[in-house]
N, C-alpha and C. Protein backbone atom coordinates (compact mmCIF):
# COMPACT_ATOMS: atom_id res chain seq x y z
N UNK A 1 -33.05 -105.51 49.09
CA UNK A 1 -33.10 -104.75 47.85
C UNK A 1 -34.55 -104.44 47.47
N UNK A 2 -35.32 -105.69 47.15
CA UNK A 2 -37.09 -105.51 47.35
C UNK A 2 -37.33 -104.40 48.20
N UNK A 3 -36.97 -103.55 49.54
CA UNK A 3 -37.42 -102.85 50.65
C UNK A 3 -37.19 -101.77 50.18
N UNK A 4 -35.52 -102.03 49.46
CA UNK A 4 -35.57 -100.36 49.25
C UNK A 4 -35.94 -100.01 47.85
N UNK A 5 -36.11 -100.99 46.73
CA UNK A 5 -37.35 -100.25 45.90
C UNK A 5 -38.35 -99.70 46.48
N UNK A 6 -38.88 -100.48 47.03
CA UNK A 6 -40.40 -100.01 47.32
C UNK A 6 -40.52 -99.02 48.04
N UNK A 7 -39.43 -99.32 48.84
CA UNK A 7 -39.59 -97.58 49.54
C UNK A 7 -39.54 -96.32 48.79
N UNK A 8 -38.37 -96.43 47.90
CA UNK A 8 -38.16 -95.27 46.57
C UNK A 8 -39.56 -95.12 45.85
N UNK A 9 -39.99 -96.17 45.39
CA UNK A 9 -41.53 -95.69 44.51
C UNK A 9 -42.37 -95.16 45.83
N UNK A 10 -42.23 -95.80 46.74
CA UNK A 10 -43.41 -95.06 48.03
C UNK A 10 -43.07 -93.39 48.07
N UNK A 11 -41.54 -93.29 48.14
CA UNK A 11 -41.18 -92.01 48.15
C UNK A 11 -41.42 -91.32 47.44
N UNK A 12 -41.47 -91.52 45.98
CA UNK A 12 -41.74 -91.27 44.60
C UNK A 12 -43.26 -90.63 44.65
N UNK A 13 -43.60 -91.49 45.01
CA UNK A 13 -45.38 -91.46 45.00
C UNK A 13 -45.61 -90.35 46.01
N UNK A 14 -45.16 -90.34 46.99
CA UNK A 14 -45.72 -88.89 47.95
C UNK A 14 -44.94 -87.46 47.80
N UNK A 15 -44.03 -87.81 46.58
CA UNK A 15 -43.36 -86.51 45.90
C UNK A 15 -44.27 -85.97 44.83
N UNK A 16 -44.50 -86.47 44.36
CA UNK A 16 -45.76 -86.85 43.32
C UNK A 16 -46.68 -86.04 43.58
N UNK A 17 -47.32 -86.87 44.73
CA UNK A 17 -48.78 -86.43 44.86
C UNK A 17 -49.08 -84.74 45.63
N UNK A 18 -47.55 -84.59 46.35
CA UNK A 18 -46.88 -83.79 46.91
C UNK A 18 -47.21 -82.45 46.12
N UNK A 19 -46.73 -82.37 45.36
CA UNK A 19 -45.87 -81.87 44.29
C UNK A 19 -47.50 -80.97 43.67
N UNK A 20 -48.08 -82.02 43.48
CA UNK A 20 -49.50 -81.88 42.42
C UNK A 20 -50.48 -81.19 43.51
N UNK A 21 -50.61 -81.22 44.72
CA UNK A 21 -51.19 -80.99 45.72
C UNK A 21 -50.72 -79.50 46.00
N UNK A 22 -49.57 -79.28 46.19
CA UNK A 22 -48.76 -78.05 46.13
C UNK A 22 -48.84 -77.05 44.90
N UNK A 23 -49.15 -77.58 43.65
CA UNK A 23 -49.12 -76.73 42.54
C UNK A 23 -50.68 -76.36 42.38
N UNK A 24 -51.67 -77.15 43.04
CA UNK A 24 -52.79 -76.88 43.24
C UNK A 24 -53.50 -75.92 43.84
N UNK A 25 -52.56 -76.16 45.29
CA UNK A 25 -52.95 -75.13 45.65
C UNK A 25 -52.23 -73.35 45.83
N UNK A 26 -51.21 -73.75 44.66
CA UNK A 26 -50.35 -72.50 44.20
C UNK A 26 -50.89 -71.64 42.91
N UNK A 27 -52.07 -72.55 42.56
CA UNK A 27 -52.65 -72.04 41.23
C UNK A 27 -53.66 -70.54 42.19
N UNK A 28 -53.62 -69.62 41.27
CA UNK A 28 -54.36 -68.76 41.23
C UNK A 28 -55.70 -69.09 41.11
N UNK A 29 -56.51 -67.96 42.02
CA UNK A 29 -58.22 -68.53 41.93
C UNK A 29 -58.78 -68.26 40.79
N UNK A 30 -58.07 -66.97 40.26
CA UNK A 30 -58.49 -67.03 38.60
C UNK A 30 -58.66 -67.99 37.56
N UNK A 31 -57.54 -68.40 37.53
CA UNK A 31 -57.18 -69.43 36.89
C UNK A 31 -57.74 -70.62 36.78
N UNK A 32 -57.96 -70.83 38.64
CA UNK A 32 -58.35 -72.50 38.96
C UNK A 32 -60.42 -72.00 38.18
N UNK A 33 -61.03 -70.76 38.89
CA UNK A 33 -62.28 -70.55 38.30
C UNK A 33 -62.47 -70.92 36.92
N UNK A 34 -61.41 -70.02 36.22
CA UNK A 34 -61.91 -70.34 34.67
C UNK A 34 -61.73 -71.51 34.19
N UNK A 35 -60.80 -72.67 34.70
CA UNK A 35 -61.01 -73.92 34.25
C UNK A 35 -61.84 -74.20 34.17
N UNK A 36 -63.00 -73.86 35.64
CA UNK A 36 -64.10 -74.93 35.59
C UNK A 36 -65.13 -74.05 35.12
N UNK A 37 -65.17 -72.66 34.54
CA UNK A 37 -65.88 -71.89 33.56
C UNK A 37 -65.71 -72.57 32.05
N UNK A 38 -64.66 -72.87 31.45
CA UNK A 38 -64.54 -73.49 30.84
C UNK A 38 -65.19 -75.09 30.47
N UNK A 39 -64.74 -75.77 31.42
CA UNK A 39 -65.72 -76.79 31.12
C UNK A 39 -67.70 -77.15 31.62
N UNK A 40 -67.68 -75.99 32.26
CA UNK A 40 -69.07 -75.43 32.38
C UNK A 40 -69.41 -75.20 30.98
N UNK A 41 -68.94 -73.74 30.41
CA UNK A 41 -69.37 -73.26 29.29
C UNK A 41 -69.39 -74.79 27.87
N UNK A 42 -68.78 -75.33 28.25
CA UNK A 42 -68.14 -76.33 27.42
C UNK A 42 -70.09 -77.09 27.13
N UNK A 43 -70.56 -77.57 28.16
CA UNK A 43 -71.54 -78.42 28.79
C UNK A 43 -72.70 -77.00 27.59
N UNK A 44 -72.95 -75.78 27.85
CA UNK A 44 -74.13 -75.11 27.72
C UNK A 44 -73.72 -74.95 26.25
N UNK A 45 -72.25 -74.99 25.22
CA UNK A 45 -72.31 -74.75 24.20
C UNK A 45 -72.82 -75.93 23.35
N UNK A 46 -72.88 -77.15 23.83
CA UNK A 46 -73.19 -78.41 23.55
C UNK A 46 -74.85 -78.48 23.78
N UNK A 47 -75.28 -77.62 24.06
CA UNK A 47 -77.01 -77.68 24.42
C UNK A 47 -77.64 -78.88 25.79
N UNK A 48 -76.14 -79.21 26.42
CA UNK A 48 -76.52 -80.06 27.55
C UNK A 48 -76.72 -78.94 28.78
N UNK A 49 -77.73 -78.37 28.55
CA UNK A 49 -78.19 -77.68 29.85
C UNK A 49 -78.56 -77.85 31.19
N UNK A 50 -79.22 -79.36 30.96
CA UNK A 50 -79.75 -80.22 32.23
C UNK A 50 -78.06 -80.52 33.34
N UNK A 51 -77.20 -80.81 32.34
CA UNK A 51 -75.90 -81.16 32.60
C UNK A 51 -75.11 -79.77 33.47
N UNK A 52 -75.52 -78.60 32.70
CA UNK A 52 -74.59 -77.31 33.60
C UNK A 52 -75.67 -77.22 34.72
N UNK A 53 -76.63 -77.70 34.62
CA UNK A 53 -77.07 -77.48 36.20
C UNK A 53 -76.62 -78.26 37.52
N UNK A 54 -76.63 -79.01 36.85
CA UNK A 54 -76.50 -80.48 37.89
C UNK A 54 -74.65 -79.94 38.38
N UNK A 55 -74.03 -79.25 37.48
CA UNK A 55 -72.04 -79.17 37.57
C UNK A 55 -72.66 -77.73 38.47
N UNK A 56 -73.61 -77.14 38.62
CA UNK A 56 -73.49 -75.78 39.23
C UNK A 56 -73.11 -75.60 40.42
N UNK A 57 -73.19 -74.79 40.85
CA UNK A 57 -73.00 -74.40 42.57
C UNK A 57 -73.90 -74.89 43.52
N UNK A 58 -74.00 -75.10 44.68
CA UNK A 58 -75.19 -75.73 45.56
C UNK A 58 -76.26 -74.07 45.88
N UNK A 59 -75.04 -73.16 45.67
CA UNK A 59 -76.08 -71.89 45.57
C UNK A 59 -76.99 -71.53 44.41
N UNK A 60 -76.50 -71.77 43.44
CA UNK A 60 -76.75 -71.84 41.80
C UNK A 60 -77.69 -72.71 41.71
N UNK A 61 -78.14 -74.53 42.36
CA UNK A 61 -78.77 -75.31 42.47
C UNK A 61 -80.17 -75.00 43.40
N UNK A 62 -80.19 -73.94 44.54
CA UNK A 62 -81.13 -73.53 45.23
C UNK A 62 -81.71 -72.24 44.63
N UNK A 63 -80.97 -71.58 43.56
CA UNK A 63 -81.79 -70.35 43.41
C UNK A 63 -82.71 -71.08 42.09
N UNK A 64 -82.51 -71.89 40.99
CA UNK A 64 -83.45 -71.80 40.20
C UNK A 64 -83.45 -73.85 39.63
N UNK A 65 -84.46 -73.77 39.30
CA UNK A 65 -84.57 -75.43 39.38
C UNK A 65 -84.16 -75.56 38.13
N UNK A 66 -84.07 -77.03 37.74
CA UNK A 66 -83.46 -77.59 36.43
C UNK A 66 -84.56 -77.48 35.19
N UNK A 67 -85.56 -77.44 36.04
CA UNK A 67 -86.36 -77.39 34.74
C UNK A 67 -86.31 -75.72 34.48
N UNK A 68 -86.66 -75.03 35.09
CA UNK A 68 -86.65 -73.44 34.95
C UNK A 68 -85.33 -73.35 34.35
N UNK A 69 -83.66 -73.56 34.44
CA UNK A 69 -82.92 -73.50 33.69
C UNK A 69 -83.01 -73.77 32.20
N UNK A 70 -83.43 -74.99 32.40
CA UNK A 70 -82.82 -75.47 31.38
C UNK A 70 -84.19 -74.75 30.00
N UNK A 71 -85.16 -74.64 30.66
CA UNK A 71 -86.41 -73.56 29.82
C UNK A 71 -85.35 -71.97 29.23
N UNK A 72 -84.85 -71.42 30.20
CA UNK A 72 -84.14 -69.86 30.74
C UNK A 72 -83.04 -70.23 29.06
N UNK A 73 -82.18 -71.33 29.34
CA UNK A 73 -80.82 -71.71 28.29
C UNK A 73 -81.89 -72.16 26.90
N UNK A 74 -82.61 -72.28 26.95
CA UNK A 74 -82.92 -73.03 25.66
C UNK A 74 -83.49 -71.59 24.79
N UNK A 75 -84.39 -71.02 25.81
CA UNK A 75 -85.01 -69.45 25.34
C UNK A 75 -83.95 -68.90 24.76
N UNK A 76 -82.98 -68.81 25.59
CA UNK A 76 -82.09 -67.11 25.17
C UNK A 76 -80.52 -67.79 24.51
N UNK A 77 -80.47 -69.10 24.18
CA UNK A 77 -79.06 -69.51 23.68
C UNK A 77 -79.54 -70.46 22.36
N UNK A 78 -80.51 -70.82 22.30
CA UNK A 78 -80.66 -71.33 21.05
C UNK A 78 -80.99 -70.72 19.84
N UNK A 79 -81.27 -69.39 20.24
CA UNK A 79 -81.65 -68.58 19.09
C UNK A 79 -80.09 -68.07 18.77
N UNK A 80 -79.44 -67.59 19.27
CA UNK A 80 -77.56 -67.09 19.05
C UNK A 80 -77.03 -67.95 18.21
N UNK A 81 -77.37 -69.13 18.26
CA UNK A 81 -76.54 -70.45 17.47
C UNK A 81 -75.48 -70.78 17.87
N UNK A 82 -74.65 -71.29 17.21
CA UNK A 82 -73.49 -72.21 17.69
C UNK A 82 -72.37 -70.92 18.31
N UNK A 83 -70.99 -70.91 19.43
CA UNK A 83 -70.10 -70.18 19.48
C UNK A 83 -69.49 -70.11 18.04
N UNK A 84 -68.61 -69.22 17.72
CA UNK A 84 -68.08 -68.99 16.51
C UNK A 84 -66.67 -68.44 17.24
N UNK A 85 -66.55 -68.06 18.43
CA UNK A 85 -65.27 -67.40 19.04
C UNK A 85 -65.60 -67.13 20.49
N UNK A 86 -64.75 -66.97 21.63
CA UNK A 86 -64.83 -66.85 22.76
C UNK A 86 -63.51 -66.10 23.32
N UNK A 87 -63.09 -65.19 23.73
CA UNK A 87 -62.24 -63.97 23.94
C UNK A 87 -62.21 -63.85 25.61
N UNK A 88 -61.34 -64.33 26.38
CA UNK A 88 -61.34 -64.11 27.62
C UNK A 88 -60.97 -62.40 27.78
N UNK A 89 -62.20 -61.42 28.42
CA UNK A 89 -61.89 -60.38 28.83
C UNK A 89 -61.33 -59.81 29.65
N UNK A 90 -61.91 -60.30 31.06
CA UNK A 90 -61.79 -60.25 32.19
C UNK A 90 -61.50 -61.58 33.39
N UNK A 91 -61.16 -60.95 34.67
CA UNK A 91 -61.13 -62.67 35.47
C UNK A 91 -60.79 -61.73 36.61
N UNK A 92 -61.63 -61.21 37.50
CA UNK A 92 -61.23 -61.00 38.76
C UNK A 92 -62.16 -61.19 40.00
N UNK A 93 -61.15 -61.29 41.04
CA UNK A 93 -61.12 -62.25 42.18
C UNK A 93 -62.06 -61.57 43.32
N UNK A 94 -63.33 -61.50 43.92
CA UNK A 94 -63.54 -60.90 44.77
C UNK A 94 -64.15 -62.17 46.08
N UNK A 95 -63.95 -61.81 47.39
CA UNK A 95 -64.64 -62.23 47.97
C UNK A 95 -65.72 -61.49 49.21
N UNK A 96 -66.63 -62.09 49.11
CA UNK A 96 -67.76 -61.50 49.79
C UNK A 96 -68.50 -61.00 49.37
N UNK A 97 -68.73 -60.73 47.93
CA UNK A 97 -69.41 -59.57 47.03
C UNK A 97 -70.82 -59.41 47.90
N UNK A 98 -70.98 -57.94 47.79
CA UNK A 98 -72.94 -57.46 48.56
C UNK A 98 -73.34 -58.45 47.46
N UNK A 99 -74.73 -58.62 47.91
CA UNK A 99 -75.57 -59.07 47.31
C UNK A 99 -75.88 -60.55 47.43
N UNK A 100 -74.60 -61.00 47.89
CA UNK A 100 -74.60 -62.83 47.74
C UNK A 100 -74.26 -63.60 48.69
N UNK A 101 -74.31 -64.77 48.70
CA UNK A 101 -73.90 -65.26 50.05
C UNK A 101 -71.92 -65.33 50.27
N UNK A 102 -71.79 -65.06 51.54
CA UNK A 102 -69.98 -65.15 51.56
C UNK A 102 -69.51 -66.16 50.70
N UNK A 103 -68.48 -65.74 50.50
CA UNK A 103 -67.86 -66.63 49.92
C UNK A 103 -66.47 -66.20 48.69
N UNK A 104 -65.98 -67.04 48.16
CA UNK A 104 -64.82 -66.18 47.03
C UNK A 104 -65.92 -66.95 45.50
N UNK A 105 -65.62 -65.70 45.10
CA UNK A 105 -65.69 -65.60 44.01
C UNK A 105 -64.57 -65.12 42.93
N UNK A 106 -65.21 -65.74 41.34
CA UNK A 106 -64.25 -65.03 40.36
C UNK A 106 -65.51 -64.56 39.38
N UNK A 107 -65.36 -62.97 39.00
CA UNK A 107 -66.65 -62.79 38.06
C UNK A 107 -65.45 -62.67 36.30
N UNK A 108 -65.87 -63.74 35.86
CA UNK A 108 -64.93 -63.68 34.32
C UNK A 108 -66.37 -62.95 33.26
N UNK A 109 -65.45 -62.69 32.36
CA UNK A 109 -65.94 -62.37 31.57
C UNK A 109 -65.25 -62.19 30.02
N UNK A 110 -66.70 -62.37 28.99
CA UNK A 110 -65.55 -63.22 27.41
C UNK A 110 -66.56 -62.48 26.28
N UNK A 111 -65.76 -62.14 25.47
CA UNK A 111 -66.16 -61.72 24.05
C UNK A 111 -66.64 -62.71 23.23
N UNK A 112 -67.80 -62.86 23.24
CA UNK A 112 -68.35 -64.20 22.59
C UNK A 112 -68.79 -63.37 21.37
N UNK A 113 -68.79 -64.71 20.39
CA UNK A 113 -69.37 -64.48 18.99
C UNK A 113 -70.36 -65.55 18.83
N UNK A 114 -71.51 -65.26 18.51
CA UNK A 114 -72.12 -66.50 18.33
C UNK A 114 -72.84 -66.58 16.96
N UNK A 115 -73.23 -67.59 16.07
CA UNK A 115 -73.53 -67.63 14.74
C UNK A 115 -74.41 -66.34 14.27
N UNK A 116 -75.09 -66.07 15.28
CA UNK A 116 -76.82 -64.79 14.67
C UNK A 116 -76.50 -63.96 16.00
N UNK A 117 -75.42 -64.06 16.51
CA UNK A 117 -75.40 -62.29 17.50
C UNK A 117 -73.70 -62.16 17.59
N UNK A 118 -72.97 -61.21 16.43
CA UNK A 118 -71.66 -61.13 16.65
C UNK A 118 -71.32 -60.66 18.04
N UNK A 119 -71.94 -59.76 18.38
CA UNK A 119 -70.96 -59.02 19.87
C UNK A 119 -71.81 -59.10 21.11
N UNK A 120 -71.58 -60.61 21.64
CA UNK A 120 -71.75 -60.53 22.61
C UNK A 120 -71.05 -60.57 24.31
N UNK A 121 -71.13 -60.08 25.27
CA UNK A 121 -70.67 -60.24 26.26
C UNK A 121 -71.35 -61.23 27.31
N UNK A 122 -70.20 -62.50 27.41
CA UNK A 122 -70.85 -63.79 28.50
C UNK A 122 -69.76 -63.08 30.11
N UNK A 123 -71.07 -63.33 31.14
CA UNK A 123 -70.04 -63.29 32.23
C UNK A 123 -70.74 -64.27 32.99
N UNK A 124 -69.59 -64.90 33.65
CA UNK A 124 -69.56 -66.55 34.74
C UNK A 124 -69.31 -65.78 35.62
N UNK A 125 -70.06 -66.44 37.15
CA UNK A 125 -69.08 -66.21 38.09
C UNK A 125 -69.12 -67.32 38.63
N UNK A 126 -67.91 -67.97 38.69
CA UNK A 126 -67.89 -69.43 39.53
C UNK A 126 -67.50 -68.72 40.63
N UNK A 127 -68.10 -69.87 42.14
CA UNK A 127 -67.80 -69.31 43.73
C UNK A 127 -66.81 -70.97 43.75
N UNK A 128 -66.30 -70.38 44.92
CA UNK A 128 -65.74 -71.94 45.27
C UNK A 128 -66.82 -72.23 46.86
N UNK A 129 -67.09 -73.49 46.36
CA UNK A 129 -68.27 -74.44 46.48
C UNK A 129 -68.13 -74.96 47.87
N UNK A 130 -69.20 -75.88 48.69
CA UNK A 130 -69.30 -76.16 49.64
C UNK A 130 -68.17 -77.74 49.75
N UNK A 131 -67.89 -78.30 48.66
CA UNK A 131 -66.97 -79.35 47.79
C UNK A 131 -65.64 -78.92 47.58
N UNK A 132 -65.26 -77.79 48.16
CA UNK A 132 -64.07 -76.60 47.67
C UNK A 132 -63.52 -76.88 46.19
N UNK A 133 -64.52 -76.92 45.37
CA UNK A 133 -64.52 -76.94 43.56
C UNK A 133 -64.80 -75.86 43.17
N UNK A 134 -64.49 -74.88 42.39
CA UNK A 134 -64.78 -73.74 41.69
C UNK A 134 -66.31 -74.22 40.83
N UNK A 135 -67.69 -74.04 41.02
CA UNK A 135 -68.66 -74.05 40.07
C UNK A 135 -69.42 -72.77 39.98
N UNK A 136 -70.01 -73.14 38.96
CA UNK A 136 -70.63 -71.50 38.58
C UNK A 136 -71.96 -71.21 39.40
N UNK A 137 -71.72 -70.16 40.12
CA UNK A 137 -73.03 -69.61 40.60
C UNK A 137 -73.85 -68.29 40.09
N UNK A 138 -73.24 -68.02 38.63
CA UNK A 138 -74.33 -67.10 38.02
C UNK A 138 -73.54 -67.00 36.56
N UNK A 139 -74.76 -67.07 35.56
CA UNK A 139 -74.25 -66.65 34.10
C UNK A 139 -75.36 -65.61 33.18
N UNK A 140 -74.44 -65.02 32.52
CA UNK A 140 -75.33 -63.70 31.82
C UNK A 140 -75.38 -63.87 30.29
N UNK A 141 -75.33 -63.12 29.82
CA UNK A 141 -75.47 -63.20 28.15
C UNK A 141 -75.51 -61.69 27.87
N UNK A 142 -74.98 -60.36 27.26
CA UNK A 142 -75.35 -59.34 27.38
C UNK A 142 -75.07 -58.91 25.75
């Protein structure tokens, strides 16, 4: 009786993990990107800048150093002030884009409001990573 519990939770457990593994990789790249745009953006609205570097891309990590970031975020996001609203615009899927190294990308883009600049446009593009994690390898402010 002990054997065949354990077998059922063993079974259980690789339905499970099954299951979560499968819906993972059934998620859309859109989707799976803007999560981790999301908790990217999450990190730079909090003024932890040192922090969205270190979560960036290994491409994102070779084009500009932490200190040069985190100088770049403090210049052009501390004067905007706090978010006040964030509006998903856009979210589409390209891979290979000219200009960059191969790879998939998602370039999103969001109707931000921020305390001292109502209309602004933020665009992310998270790549999926050498870690196969969606992180961001470029952000704008427009």
């Amino acid at each position: 009786m002990k054997l065949a519990s354990a077998f059922l939770v063993a079974l259980f457990a690789c339905f499970a993990w099954t299951q979560s593994v499968n819906s993972q990789s059934s998620a859309k790249p859109e989707d799976l990107a803007q999560t981790s745009a999301q908790a990217w953006l999450a990190l730079t609205d909090a003024g932890k800048y040192a922090e969205s570097w270190q979560e960036g891309s290994s491409f994102f990590k070779a084009a500009v150093t932490k200190t040069k970031w985190v100088d770049a975020l403090t210049t052009v996001r501390t004067p905007l002030g706090k978010v006040l609203s964030r509006k998903l615009k856009s979210a589409t899927y390209v891979k290979d884009p000219p200009g960059n190294p191969p790879g998939e990308y998602v370039q999103i883009q969001y109707d931000t409001s921020f305390e001292n600049r109502k209309d602004c446009v933020e665009t992310i593009a998270p790549m999926l990573d050498k870690d196969v994690k969606w992180r961001v390898a470029g952000y704008f402010i427009k």
